[in-house]
N, C-alpha and C. Protein backbone atom coordinates (compact mmCIF):
# COMPACT_ATOMS: atom_id res chain seq x y z
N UNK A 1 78.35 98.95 56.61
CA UNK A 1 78.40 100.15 57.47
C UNK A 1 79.30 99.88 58.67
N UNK A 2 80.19 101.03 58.85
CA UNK A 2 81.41 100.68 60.00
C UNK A 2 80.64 100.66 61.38
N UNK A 3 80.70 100.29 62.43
CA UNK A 3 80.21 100.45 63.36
C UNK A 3 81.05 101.81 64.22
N UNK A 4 80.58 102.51 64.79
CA UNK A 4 81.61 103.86 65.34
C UNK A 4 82.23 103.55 66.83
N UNK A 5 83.87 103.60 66.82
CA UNK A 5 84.16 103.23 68.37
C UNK A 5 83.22 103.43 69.45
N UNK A 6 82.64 104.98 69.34
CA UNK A 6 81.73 104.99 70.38
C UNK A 6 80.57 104.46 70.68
N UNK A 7 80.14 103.70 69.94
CA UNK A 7 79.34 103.11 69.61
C UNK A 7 78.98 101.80 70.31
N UNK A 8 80.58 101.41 70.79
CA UNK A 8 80.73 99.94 71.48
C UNK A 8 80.47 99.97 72.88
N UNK A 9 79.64 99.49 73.80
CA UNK A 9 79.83 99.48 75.32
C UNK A 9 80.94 98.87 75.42
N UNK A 10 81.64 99.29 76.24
CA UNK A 10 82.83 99.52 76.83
C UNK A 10 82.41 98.08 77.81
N UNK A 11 83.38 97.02 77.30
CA UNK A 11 83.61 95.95 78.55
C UNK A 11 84.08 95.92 80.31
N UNK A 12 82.70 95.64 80.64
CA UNK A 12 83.40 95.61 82.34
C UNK A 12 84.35 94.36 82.49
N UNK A 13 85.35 95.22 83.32
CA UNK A 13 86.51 94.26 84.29
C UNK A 13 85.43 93.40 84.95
N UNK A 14 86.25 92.21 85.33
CA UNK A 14 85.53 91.38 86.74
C UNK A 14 86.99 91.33 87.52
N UNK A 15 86.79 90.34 88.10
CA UNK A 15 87.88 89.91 88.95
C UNK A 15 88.53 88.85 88.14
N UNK A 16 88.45 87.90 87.28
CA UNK A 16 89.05 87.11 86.25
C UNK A 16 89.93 87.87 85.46
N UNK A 17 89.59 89.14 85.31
CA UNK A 17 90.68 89.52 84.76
C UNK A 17 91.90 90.09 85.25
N UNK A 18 91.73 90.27 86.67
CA UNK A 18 92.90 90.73 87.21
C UNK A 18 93.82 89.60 87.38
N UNK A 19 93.98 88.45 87.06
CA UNK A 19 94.31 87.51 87.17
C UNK A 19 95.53 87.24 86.05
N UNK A 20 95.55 88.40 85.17
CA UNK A 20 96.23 88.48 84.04
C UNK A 20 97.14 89.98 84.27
N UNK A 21 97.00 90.51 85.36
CA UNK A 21 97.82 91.44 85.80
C UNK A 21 98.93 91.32 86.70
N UNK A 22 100.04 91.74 86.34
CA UNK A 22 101.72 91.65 87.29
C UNK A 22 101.33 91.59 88.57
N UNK A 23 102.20 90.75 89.26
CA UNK A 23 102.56 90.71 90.38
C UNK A 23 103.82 92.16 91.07
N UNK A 24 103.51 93.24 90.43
CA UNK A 24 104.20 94.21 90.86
C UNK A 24 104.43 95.22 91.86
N UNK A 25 103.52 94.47 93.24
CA UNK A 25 103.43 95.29 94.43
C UNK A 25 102.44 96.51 94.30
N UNK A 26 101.56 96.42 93.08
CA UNK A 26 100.55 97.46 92.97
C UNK A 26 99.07 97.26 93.08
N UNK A 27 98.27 97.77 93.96
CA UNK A 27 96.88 97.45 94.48
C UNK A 27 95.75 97.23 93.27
N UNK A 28 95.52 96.46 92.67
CA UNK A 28 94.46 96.35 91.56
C UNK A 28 93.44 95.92 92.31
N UNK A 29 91.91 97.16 91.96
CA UNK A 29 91.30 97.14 92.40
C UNK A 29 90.19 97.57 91.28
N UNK A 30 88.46 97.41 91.28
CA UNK A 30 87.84 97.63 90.55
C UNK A 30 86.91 98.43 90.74
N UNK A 31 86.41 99.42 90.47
CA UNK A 31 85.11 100.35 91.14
C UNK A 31 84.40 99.99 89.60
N UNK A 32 83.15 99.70 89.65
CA UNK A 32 82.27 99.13 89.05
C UNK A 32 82.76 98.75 87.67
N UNK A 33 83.72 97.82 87.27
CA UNK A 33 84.30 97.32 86.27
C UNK A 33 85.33 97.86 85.44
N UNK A 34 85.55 99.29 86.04
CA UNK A 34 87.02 100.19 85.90
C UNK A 34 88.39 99.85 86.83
N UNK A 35 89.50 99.53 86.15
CA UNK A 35 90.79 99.28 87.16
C UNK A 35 90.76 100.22 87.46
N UNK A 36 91.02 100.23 89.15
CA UNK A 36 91.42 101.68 89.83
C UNK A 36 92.61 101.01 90.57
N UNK A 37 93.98 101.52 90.35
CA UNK A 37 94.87 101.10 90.38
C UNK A 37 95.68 102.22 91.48
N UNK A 38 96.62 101.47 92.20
CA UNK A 38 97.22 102.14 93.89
C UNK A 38 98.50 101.97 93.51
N UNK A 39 99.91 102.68 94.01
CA UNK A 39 100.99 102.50 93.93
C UNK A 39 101.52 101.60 94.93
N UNK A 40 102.80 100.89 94.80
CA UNK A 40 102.86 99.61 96.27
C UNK A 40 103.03 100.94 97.53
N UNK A 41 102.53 100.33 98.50
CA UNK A 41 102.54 101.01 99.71
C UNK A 41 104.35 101.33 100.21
N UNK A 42 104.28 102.93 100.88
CA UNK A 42 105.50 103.02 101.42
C UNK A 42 105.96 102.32 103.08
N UNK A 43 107.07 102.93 103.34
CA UNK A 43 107.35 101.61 104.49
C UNK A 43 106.19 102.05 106.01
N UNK A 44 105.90 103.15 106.08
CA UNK A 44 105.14 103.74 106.99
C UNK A 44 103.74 102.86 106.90
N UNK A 45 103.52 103.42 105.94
CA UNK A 45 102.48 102.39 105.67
C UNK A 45 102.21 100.92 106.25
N UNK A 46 102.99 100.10 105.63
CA UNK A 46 102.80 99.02 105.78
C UNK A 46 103.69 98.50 107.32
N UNK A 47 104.07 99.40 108.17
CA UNK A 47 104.80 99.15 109.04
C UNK A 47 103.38 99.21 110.03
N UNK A 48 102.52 100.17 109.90
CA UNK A 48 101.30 100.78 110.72
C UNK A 48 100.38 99.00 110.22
N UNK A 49 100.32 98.62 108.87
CA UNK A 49 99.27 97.51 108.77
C UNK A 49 100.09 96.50 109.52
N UNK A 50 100.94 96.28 109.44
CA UNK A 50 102.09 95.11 110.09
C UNK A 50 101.69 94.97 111.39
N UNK A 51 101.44 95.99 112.17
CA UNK A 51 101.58 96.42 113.54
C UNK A 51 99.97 96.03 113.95
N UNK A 52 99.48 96.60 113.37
CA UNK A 52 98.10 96.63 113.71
C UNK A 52 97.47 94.66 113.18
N UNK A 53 98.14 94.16 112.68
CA UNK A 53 97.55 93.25 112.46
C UNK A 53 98.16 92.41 113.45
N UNK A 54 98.81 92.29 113.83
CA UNK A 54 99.67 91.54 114.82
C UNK A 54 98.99 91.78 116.29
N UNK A 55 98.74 93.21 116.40
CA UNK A 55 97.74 93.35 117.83
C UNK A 55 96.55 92.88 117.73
N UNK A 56 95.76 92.84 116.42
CA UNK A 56 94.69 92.27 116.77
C UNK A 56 94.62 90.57 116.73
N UNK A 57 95.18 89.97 116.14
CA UNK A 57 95.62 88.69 116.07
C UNK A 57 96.33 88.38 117.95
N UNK A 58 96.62 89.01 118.26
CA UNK A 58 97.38 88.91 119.80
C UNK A 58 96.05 88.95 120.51
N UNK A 59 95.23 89.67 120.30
CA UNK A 59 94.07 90.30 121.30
C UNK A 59 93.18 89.26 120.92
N UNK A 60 92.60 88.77 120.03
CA UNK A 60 92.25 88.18 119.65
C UNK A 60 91.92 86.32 119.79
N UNK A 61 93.27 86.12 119.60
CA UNK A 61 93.71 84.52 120.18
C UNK A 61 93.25 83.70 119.17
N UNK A 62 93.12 84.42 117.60
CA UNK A 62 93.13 83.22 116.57
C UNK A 62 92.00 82.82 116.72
N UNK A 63 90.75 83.69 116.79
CA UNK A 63 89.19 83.24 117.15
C UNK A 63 89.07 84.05 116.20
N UNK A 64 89.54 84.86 115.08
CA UNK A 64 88.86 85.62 113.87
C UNK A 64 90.15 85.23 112.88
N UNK A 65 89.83 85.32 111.58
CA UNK A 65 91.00 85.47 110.66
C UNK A 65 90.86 86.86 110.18
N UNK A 66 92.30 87.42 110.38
CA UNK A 66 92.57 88.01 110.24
C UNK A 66 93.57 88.41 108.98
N UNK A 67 92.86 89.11 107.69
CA UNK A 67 93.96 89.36 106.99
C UNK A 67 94.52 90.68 106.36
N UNK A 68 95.74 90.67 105.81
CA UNK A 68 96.54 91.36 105.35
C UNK A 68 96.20 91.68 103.82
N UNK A 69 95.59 92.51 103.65
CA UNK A 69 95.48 93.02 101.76
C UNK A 69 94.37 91.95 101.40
N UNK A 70 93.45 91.40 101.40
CA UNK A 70 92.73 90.45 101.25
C UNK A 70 91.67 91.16 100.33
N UNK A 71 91.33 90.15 99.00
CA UNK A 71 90.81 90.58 97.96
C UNK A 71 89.00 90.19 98.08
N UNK A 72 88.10 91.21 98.21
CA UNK A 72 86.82 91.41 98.25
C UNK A 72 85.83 91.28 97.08
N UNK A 73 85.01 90.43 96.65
CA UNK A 73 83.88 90.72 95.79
C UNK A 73 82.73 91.36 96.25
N UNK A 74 82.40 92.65 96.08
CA UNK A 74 81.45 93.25 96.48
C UNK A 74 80.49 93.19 96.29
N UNK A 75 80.02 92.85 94.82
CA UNK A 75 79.03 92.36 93.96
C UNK A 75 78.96 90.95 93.43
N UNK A 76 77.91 90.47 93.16
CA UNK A 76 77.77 88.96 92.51
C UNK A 76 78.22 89.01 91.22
N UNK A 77 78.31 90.30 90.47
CA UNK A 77 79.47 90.14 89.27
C UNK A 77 80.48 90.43 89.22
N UNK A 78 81.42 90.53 90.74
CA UNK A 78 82.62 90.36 90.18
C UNK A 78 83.15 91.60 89.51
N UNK A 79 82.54 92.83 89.70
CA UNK A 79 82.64 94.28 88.99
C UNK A 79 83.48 95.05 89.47
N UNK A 80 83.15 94.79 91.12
CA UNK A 80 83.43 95.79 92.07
C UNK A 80 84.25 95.06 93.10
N UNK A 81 85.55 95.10 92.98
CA UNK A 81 86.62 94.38 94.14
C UNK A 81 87.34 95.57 94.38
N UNK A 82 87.60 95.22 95.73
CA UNK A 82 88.13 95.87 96.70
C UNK A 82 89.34 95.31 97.66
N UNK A 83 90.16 96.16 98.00
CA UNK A 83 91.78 95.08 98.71
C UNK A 83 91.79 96.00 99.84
N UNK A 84 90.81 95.99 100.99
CA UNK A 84 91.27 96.85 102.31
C UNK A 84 92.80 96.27 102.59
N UNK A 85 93.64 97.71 103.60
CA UNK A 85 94.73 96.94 104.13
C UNK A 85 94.59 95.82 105.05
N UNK A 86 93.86 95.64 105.62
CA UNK A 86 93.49 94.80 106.70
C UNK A 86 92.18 94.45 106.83
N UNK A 87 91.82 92.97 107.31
CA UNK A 87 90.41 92.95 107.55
C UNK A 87 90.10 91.98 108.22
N UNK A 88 88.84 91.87 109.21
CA UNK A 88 88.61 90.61 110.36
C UNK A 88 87.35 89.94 109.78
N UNK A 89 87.74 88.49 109.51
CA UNK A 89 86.20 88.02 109.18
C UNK A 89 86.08 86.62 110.15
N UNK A 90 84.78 86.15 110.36
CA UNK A 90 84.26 85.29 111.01
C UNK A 90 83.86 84.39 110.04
N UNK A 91 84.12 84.02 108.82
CA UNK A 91 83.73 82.85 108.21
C UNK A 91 85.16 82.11 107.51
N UNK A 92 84.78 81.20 107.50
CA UNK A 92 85.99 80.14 106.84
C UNK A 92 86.36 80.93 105.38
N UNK A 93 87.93 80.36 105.04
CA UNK A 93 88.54 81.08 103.97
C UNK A 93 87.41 80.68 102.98
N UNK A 94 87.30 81.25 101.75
CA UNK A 94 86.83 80.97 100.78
C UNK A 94 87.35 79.34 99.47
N UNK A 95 86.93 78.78 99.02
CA UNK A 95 87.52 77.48 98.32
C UNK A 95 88.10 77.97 97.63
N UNK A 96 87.17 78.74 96.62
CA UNK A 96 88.37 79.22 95.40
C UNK A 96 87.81 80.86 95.39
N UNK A 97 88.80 81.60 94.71
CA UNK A 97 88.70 82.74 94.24
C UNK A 97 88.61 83.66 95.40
N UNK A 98 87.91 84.79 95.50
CA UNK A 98 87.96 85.57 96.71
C UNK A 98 86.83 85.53 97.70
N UNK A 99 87.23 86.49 98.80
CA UNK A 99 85.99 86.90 99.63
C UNK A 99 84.80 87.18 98.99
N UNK A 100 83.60 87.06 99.25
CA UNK A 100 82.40 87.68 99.05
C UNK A 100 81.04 87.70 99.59
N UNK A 101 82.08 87.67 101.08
CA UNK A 101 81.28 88.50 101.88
C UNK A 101 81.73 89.40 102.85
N UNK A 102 80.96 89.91 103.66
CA UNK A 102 81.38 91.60 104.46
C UNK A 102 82.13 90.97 105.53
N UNK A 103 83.41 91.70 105.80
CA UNK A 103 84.29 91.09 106.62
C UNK A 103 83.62 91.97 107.93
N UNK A 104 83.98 91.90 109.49
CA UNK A 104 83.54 92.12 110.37
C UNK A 104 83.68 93.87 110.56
N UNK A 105 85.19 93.55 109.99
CA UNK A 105 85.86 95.26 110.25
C UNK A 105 87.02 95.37 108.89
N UNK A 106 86.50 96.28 108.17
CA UNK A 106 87.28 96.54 106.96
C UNK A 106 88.53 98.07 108.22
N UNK A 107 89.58 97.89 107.61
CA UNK A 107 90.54 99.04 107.82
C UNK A 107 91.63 99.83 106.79
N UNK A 108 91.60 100.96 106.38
CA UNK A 108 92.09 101.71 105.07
C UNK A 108 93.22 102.30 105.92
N UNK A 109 94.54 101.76 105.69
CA UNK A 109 95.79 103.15 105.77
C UNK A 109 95.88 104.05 105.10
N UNK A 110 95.79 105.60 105.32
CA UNK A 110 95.68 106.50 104.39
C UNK A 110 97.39 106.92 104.02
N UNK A 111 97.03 106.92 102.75
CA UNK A 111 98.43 107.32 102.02
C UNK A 111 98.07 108.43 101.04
N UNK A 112 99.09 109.23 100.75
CA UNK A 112 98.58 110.49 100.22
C UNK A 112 97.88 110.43 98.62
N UNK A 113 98.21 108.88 97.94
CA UNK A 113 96.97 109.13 96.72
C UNK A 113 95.65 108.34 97.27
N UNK A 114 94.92 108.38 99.11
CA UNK A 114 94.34 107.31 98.69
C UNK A 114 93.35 108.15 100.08
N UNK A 115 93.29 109.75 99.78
CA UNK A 115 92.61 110.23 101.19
C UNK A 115 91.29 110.49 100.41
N UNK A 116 90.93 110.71 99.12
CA UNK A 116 89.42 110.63 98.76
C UNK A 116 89.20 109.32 98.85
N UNK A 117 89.56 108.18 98.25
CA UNK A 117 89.53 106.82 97.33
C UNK A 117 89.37 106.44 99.51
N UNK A 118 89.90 106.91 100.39
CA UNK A 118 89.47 105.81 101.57
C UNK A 118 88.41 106.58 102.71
N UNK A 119 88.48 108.24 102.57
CA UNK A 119 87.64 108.83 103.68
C UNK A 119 85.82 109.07 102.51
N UNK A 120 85.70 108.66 101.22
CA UNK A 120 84.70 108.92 100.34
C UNK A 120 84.13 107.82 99.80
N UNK A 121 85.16 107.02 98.85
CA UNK A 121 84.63 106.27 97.76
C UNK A 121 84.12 104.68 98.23
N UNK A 122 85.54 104.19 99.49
CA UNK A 122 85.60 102.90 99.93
C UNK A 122 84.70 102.85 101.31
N UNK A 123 84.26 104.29 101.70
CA UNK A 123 83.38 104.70 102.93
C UNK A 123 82.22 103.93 102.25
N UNK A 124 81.44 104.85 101.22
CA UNK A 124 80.32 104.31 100.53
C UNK A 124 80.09 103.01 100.47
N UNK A 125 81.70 102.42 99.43
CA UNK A 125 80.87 101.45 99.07
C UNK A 125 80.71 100.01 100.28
N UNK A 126 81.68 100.41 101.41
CA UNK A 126 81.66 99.39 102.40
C UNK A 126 80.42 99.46 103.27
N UNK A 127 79.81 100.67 103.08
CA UNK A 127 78.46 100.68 104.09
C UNK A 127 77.70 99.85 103.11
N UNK A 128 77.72 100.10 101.66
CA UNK A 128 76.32 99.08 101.31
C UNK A 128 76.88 97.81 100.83
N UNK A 129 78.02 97.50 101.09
CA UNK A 129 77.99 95.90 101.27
C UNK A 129 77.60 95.46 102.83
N UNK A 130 77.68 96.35 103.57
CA UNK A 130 77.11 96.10 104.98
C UNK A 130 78.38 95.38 105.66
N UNK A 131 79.67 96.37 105.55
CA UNK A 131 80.32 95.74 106.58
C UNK A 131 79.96 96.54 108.10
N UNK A 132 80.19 95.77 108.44
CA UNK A 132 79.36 96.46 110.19
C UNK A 132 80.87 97.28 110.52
N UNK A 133 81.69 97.77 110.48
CA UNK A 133 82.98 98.20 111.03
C UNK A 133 83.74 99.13 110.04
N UNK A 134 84.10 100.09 109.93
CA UNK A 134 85.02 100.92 109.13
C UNK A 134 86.47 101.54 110.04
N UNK A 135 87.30 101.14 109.88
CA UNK A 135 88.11 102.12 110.32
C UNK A 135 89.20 102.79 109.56
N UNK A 136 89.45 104.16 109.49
CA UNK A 136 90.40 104.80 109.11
C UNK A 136 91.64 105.15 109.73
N UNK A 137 93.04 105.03 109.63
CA UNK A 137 94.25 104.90 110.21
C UNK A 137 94.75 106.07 109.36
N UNK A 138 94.85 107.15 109.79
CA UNK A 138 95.99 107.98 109.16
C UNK A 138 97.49 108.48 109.36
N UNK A 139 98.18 107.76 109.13
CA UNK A 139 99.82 108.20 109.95
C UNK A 139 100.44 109.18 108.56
N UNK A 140 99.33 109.96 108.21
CA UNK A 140 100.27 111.24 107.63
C UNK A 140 100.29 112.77 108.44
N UNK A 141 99.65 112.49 109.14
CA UNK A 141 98.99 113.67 110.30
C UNK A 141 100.39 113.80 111.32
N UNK A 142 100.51 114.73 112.04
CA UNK A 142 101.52 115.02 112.88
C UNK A 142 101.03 114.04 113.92
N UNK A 143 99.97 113.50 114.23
CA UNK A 143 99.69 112.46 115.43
C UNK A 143 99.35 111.82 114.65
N UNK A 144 99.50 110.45 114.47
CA UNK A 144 98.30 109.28 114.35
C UNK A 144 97.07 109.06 114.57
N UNK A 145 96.15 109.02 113.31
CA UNK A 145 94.97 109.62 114.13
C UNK A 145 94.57 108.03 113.51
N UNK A 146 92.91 107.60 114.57
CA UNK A 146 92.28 106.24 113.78
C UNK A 146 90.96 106.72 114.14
N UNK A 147 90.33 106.77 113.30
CA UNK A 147 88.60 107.01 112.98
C UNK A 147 87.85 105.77 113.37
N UNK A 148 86.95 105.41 114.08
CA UNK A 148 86.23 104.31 113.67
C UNK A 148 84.58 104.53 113.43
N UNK A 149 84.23 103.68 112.64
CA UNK A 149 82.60 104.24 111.94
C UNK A 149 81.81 103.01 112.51
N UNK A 150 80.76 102.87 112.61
CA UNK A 150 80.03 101.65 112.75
C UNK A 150 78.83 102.26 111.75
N UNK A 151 78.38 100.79 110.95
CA UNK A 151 76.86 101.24 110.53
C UNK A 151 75.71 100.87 111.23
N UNK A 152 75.19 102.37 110.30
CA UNK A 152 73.57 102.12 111.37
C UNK A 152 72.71 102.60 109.85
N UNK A 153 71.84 102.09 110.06
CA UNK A 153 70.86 102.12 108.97
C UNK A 153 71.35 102.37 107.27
N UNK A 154 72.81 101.56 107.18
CA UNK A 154 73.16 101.43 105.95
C UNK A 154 73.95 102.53 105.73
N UNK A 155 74.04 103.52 106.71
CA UNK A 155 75.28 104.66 106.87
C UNK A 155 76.14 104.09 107.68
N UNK A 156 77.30 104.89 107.55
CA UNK A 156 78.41 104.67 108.07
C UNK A 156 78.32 106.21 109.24
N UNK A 157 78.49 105.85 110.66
CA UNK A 157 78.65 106.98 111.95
C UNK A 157 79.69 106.54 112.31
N UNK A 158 80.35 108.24 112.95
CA UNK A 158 81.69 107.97 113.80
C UNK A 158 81.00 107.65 114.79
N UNK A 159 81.99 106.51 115.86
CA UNK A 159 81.75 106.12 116.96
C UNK A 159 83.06 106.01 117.90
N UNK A 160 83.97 106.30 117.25
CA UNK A 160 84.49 107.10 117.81
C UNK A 160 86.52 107.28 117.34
N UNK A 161 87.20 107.78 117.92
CA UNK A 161 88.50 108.25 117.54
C UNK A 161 89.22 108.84 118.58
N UNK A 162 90.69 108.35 118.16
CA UNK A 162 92.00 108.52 118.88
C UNK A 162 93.20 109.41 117.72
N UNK A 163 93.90 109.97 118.44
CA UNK A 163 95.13 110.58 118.34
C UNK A 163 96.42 110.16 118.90
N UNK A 164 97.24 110.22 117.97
CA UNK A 164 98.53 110.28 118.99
C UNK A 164 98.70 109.14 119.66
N UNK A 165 98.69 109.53 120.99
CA UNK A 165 99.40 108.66 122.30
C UNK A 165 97.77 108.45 123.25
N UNK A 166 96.50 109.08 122.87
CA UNK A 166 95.36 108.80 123.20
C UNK A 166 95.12 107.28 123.37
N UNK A 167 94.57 106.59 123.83
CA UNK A 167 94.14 105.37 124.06
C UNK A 167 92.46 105.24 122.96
N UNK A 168 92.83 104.50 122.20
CA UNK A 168 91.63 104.37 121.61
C UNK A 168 90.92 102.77 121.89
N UNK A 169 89.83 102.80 122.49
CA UNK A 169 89.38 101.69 123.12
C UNK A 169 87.81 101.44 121.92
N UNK A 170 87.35 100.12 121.60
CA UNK A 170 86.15 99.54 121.01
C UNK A 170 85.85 98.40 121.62
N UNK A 171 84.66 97.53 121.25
CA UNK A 171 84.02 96.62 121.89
C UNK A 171 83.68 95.38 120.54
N UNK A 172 84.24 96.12 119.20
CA UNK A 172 83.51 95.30 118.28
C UNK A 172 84.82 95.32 117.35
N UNK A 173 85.04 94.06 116.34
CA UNK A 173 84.71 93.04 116.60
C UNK A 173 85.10 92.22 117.94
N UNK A 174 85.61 92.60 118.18
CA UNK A 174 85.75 92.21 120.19
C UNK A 174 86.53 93.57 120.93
N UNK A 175 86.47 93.27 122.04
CA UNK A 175 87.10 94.40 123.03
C UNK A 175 88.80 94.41 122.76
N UNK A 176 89.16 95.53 122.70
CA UNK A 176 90.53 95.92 122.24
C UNK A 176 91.02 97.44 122.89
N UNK A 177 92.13 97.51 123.05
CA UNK A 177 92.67 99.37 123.14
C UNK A 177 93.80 99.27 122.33
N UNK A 178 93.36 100.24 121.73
CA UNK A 178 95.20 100.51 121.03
C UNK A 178 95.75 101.83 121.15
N UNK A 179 97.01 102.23 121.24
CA UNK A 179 97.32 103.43 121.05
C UNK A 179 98.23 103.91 119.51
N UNK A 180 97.28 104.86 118.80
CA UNK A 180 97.68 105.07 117.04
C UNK A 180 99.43 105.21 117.21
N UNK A 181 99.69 106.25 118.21
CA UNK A 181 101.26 106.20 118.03
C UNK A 181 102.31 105.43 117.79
N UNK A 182 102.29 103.83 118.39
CA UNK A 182 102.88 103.01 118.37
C UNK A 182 102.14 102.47 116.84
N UNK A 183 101.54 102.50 115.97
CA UNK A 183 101.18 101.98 115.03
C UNK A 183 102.58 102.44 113.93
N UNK A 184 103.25 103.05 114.15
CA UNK A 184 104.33 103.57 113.09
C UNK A 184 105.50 104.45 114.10
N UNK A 185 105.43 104.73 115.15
CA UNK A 185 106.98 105.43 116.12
C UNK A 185 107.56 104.36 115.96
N UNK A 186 108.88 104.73 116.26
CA UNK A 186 110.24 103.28 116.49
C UNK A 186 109.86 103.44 117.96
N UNK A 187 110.85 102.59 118.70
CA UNK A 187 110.67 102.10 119.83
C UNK A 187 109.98 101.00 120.30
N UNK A 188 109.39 100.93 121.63
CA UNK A 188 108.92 99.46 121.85
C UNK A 188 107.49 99.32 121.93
N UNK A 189 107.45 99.35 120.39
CA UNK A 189 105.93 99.31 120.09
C UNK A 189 104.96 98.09 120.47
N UNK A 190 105.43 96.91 120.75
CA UNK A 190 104.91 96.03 121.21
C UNK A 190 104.60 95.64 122.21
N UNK A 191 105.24 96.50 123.11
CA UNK A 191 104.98 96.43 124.51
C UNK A 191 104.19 97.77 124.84
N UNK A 192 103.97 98.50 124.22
CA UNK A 192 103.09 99.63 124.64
C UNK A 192 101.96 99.92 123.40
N UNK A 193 101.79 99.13 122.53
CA UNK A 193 100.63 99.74 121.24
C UNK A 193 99.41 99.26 121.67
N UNK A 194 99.05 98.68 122.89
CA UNK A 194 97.79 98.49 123.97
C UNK A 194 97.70 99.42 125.09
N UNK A 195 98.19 100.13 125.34
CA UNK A 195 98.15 101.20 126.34
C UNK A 195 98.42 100.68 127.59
N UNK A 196 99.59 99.58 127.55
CA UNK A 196 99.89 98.99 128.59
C UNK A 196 100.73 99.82 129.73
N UNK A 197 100.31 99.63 131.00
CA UNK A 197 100.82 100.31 132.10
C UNK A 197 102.49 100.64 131.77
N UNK A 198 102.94 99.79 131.30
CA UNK A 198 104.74 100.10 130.76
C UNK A 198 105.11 101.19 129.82
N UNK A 199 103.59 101.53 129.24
CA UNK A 199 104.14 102.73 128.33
C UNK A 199 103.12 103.57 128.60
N UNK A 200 103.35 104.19 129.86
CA UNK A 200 102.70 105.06 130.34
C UNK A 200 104.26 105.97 130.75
């Protein structure tokens, strides 16, 4: 007797298997053992993560690691990985293989295939890994806008948000101001993407 395709449970991805996927500048990622797959980021994009990682690493003083695209195990099987653009953690790199545990402050650049998949899907699932920090960066908006969430009882709350040329100030994972504009305008973003008296 044939057995019927449908018949077969369908094999979950882990993270071992992405390991057998191109190095082609494309985000492989897993929502519960399904590739959910991202196009490589455009230059806006990654000009806003560039920027923003560099201020907090400045503000900072190399007392958090801080990384760039850094690969997440969400689950103990390896089902559910996740690649925020950016993220701050307080524990030593991992020996082998990836993160797996909640970084301090996960952060999503929104790009136009990725405004459900970062204001819905990666909302969810970062509150119940219990990262204490969410923030959303959107530089498709006529201002720059940045959301930030903190959890509280396993939800994710706004606590608060900036626009534009607004000064957006937090306390966690340490005290910081940034202003979203300089996260992607030309000009002298480095001397004013803190809301420093010079770029006033």
């Amino acid at each position: 007797m044939t057995t019927r395709q449908q018949d077969i449970p369908e094999r979950l991805l882990t993270t071992d298997d992405l390991e057998h996927f191109p190095d082609d500048g494309r985000r492989y990622e897993l929502a519960d053992g399904r590739l959910d797959v991202s196009p490589a980021p455009k230059p806006k994009h990654t000009r806003a993560t560039t920027r923003l990682s560099a201020h907090l690493n400045f503000i900072c003083d190399g007392e958090f690691e801080i990384h760039e695209s850094p690969g997440i195990d969400l689950n103990g099987d390896r089902t559910r990985h996740r690649v925020p653009d950016l993220a701050v953690f307080d524990v030593p790199l991992p020996e082998s293989g990836y993160f797996s545990v909640p970084p301090l402050l996960a952060v999503e650049i929104v790009s136009p295939d990725s405004v459900l998949r970062d204001n819905h899907t990666k909302r969810i699932e970062y509150a119940a890994f219990g990262v204490p920090a969410y923030w959303i960066v959107n530089p498709l908006a006529d201002k720059v806008g940045l959301v930030e969430f903190r959890l509280e009882d396993g939800q994710y709350r706004e606590a608060a948000q900036a626009h534009g040329e607004d000064v957006f100030t937090t306390d966690f994972p340490f005290a910081l101001a940034l202003v979203p504009h300089w996260l992607t305008a030309d000009g002298p973003w480095l001397r004013n993407i803190g809301g420093s008296a010079d770029g006033e």
